[in-house]
Protein backbone atom coordinates (compact mmCIF):
# COMPACT_ATOMS: atom_id res chain seq x y z
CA UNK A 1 0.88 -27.88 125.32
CA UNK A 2 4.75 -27.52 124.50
CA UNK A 3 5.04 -26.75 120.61
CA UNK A 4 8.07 -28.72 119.20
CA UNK A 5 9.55 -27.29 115.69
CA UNK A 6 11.54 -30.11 113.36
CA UNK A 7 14.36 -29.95 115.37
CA UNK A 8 13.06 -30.36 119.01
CA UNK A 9 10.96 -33.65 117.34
CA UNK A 10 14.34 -35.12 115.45
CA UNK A 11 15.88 -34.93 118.84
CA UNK A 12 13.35 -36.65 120.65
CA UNK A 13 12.68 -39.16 118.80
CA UNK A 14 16.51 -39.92 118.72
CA UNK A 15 16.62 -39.49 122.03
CA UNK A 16 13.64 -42.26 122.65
CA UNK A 17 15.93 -44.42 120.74
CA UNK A 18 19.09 -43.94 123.02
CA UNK A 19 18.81 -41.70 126.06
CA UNK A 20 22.30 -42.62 126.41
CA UNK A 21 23.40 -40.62 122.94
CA UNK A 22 26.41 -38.48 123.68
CA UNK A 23 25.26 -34.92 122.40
CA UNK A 24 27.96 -34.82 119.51
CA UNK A 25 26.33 -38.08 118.45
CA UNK A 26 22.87 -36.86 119.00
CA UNK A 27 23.75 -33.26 116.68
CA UNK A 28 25.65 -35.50 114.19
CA UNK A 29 22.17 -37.87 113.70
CA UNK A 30 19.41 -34.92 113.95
CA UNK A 31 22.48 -32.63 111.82
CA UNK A 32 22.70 -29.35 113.94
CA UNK A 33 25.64 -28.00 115.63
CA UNK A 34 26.55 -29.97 119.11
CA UNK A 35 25.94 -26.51 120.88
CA UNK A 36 22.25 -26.47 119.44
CA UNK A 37 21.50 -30.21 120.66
CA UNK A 38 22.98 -29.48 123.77
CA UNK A 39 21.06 -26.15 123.91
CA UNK A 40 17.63 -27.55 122.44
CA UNK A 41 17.85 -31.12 124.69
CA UNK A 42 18.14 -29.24 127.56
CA UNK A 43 15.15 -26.76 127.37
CA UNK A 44 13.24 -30.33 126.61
CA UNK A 45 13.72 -31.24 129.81
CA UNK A 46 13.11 -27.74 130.98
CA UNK A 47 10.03 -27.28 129.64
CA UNK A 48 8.94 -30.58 130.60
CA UNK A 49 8.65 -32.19 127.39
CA UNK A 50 11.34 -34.90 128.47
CA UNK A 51 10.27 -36.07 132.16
CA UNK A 52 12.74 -38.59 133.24
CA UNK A 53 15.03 -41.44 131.53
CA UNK A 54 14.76 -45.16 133.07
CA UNK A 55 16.38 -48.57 132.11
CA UNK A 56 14.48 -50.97 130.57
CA UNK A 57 14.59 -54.02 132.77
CA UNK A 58 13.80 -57.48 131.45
CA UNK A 59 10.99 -59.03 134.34
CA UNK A 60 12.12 -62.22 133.41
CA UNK A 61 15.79 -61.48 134.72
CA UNK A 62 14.67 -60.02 137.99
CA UNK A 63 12.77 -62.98 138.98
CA UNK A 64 9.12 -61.81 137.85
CA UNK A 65 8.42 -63.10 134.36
CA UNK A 66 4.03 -63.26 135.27
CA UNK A 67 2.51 -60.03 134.23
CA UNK A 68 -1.24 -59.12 134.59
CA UNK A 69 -3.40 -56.48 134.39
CA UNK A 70 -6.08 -55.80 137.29
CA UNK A 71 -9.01 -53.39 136.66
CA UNK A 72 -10.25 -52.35 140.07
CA UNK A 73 -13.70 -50.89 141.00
CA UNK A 74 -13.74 -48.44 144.17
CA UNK A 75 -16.48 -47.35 146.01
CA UNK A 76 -17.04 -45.14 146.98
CA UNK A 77 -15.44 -43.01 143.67
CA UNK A 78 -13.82 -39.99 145.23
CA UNK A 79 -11.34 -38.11 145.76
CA UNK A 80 -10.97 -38.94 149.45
CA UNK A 81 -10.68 -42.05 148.53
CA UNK A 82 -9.15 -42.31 144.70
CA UNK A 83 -5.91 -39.79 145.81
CA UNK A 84 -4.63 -42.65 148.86
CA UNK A 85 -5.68 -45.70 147.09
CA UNK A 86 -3.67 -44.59 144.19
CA UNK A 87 -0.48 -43.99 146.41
CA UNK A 88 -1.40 -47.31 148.07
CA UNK A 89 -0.92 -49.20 144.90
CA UNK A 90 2.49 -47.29 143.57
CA UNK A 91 4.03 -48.81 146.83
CA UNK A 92 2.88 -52.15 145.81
CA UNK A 93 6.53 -53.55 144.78
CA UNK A 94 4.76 -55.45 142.10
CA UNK A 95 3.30 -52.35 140.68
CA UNK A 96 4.65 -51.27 137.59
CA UNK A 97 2.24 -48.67 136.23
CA UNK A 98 -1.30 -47.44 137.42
CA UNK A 99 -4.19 -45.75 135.43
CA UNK A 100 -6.93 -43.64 136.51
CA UNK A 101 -9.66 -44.44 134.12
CA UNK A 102 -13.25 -43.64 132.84
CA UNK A 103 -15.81 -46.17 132.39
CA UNK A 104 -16.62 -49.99 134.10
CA UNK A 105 -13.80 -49.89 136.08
CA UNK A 106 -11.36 -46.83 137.83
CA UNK A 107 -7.95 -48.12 137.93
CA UNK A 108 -5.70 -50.47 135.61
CA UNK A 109 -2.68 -51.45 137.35
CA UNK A 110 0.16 -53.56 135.51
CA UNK A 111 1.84 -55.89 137.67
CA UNK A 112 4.89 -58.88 137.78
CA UNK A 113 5.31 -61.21 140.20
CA UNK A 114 6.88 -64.24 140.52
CA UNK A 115 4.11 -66.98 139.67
CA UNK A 116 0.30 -67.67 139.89
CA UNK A 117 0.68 -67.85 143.72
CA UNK A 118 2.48 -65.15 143.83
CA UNK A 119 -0.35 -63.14 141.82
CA UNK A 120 -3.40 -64.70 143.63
CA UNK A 121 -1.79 -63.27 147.48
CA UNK A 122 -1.43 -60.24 145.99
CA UNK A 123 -4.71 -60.14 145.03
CA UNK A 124 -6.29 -61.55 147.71
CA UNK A 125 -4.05 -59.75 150.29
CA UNK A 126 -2.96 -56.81 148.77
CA UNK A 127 -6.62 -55.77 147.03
CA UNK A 128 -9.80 -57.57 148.33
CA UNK A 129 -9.31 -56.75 151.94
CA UNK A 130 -9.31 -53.26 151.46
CA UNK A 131 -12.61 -51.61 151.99
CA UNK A 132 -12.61 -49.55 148.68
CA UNK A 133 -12.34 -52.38 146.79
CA UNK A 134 -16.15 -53.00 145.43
CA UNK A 135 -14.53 -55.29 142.29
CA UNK A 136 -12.03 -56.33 140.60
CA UNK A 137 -10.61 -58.99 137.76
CA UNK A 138 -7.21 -59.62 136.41
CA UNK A 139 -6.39 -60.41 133.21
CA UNK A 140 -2.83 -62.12 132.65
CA UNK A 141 -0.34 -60.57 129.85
CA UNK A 142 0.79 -63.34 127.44
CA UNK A 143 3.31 -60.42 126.08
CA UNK A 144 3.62 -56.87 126.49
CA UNK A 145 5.68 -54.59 124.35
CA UNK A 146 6.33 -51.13 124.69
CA UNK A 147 6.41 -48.44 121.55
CA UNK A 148 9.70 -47.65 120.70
CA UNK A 149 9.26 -44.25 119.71
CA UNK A 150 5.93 -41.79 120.35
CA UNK A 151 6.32 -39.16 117.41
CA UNK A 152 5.22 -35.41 118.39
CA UNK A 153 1.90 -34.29 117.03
């Protein structure tokens, strides 16, 4: 666990704002020298606290406005078989994010496609005729949102 002082949380949390922030805009809002955000924001990233920076991409826009959730039961649960079916599913190009979880079911995995039809082949295709793949239902998103802004602990 990376320990972040008032500073290294001020940054970040400008930083979830705008990734984009040029550093003597960044120092200017978190009010520390443009050498110390420079300085700080990079051992962030070097210590692993920042892991990446994306673009937010509207679904809609990029012809895949349907988004669902499918909880997946494999069987059986191991780690022969969780480790490939998880890479299986990141290479699903309607994947957008996959969970490992505890309980009823082992994986969540948040996907867009284009329509219902779209959505039921990839289901039937893409996730019933795989062997591992004891159960499974999908839930459709009528909106998802993501938090702006995860403050440190």
């Amino acid at each position: 666990m990376s320990v972040l002082d008032a500073i290294d949380a001020a940054l970040l949390l400008e930083l979830q704002k705008d990734a984009r922030l040029p550093n003597k805009d960044l120092a200017e809002r978190v009010t520390v020298a443009p050498s110390t955000a420079l300085v700080r924001h990079r051992a962030l990233r070097e210590r692993g606290v920042i892991t990446g920076y994306r673009a937010e991409v509207d679904l809609s826009a990029i012809g895949r406005p349907l988004q669902a959730m499918i909880a997946v039961r494999i069987r059986p649960h191991t780690r022969d078989v969780v480790r490939p079916f998880l890479e299986y599913l990141l290479e699903l190009p309607e994947t957008l994010s996959v969970s490992h979880v505890a309980g009823p079911d082992d994986f969540l995995v948040h996907v867009a496609v284009t329509d219902a039809e779209h959505l039921q082949r990839l289901v039937l295709d893409s996730f019933t005729g795989r062997r591992e793949v004891a159960q499974l239902h999908t839930n459709l998103l009528f909106e998802h949102r993501r938090k702006g802004q995860i403050p440190p602990a």
